[in-house]
PDB file of N, CA and C in Angstrom:
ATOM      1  N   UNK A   1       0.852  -1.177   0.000  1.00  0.00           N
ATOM      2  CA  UNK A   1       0.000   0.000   0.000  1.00  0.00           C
ATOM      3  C   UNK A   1       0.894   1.236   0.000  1.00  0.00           C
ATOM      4  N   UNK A   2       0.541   2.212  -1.197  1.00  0.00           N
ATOM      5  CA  UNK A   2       1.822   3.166  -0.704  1.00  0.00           C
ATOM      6  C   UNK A   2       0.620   4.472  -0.017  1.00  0.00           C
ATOM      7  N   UNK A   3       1.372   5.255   0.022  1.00  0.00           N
ATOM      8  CA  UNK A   3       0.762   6.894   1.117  1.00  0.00           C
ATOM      9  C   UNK A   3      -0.378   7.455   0.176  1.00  0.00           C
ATOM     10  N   UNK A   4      -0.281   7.139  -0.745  1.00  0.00           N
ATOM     11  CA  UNK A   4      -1.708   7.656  -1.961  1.00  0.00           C
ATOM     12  C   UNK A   4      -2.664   6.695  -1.701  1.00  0.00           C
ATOM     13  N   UNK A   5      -2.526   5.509  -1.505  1.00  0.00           N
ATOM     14  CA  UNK A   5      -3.889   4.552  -1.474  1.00  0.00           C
ATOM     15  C   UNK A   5      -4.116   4.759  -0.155  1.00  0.00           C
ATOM     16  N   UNK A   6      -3.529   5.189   0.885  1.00  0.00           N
ATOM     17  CA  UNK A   6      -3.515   5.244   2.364  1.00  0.00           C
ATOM     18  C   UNK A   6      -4.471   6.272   2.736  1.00  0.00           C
ATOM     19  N   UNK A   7      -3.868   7.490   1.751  1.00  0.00           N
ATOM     20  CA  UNK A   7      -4.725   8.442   2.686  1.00  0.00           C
ATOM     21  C   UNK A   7      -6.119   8.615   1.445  1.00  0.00           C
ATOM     22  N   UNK A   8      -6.326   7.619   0.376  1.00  0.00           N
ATOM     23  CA  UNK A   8      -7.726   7.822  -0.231  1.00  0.00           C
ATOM     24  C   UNK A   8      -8.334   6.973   0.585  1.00  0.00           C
ATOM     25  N   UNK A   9      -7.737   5.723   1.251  1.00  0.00           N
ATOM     26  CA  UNK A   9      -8.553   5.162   2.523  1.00  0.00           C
ATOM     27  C   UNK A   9      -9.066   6.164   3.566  1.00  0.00           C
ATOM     28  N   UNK A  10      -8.251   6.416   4.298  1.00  0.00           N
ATOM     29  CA  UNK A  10      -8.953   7.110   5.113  1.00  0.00           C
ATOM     30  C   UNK A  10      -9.329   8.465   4.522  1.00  0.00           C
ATOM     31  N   UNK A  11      -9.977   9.399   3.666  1.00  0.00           N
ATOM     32  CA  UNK A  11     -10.295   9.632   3.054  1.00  0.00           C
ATOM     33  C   UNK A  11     -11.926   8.938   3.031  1.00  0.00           C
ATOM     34  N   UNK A  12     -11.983   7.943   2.442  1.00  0.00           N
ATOM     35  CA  UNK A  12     -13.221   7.539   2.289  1.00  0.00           C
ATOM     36  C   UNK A  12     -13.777   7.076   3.827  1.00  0.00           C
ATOM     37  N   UNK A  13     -12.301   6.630   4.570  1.00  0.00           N
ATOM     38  CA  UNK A  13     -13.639   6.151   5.604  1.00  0.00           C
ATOM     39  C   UNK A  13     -14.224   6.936   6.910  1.00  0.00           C
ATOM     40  N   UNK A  14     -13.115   8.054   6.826  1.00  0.00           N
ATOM     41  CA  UNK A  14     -13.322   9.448   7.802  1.00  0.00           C
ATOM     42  C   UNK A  14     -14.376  10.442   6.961  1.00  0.00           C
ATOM     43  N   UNK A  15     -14.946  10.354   5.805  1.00  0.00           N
ATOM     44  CA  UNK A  15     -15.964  11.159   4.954  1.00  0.00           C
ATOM     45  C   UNK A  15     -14.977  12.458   4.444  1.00  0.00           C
ATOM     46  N   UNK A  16     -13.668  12.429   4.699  1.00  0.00           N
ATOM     47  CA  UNK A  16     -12.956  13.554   4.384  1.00  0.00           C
ATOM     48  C   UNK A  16     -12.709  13.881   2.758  1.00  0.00           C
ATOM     49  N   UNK A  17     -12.233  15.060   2.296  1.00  0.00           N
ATOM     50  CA  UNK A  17     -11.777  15.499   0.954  1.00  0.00           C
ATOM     51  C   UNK A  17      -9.946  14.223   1.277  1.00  0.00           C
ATOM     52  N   UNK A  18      -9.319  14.432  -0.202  1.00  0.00           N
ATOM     53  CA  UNK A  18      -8.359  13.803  -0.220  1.00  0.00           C
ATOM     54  C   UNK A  18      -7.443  14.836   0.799  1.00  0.00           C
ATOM     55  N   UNK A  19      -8.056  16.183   0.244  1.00  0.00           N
ATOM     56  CA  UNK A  19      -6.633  17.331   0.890  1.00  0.00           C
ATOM     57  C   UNK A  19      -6.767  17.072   2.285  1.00  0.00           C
ATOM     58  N   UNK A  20      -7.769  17.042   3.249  1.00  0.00           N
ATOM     59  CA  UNK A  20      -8.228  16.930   4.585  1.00  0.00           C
ATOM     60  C   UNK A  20      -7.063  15.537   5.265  1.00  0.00           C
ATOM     61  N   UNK A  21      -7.373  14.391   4.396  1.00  0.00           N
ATOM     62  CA  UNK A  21      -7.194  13.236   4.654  1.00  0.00           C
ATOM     63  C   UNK A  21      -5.773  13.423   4.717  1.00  0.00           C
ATOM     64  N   UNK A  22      -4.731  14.012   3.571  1.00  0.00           N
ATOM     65  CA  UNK A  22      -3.559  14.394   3.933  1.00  0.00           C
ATOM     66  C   UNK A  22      -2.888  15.112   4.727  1.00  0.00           C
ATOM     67  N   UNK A  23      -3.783  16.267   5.288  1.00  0.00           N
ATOM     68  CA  UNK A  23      -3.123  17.234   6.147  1.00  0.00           C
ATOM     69  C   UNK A  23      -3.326  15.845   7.374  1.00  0.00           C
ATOM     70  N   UNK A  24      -4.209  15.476   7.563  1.00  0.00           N
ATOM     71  CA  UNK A  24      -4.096  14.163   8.998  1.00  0.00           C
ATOM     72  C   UNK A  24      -3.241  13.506   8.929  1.00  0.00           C
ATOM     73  N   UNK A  25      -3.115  12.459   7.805  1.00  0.00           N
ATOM     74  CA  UNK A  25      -2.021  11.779   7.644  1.00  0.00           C
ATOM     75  C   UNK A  25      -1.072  12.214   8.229  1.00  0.00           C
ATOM     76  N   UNK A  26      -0.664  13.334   7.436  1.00  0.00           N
ATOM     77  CA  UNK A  26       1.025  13.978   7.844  1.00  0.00           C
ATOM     78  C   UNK A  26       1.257  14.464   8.727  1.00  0.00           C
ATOM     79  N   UNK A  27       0.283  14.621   9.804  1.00  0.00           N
ATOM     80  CA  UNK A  27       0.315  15.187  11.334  1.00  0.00           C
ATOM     81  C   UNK A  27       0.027  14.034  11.806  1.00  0.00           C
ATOM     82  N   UNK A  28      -0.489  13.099  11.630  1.00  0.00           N
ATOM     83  CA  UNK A  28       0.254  11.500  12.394  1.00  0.00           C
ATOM     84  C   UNK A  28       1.338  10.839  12.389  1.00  0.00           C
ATOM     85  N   UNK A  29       1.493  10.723  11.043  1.00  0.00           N
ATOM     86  CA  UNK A  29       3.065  10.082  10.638  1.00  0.00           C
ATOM     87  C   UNK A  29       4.534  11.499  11.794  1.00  0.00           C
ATOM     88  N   UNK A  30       4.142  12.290  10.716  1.00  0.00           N
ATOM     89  CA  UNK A  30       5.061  13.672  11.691  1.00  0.00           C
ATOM     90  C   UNK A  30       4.745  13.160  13.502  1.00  0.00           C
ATOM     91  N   UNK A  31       3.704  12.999  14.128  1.00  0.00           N
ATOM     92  CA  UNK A  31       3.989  12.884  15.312  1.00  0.00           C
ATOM     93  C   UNK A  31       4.281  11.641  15.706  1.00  0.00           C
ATOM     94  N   UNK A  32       4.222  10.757  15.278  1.00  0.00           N
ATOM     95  CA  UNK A  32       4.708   9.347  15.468  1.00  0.00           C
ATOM     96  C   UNK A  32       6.435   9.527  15.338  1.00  0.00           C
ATOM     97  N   UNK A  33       6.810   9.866  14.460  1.00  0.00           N
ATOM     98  CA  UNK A  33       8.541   9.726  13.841  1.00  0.00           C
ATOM     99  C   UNK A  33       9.014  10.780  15.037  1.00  0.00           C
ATOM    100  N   UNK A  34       8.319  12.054  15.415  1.00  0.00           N
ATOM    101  CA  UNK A  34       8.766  12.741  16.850  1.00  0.00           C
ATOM    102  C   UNK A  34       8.993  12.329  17.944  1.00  0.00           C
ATOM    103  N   UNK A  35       8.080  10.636  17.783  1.00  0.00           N
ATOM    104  CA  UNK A  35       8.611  10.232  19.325  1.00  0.00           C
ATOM    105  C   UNK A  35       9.054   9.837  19.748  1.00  0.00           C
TER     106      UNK A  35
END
C-alpha cells in the first residue's frame, strides 16, 4: 500500500476530501517519527 492509497482510505472512511485526509495523515506520521 503506498501513502496515496492510504490516505484515499482514510479519506473515504473518515468522509474527508483527499486534501483533509492528507493534512491528517502527515500530522500522524510527523507525530509518530517525533517520538
Amino acid at each position: 500500500m503506498t501513502k496515496a492509497d492510504f490516505i484515499s482510505l482514510v479519506a473515504q472512511t473518515a468522509g474527508l476530501t483527499k486534501k483533509d485526509a492528507t493534512t491528517a495523515t502527515d500530522a500522524v506520521i510527523s507525530t509518530i517519527t517525533d517520538v
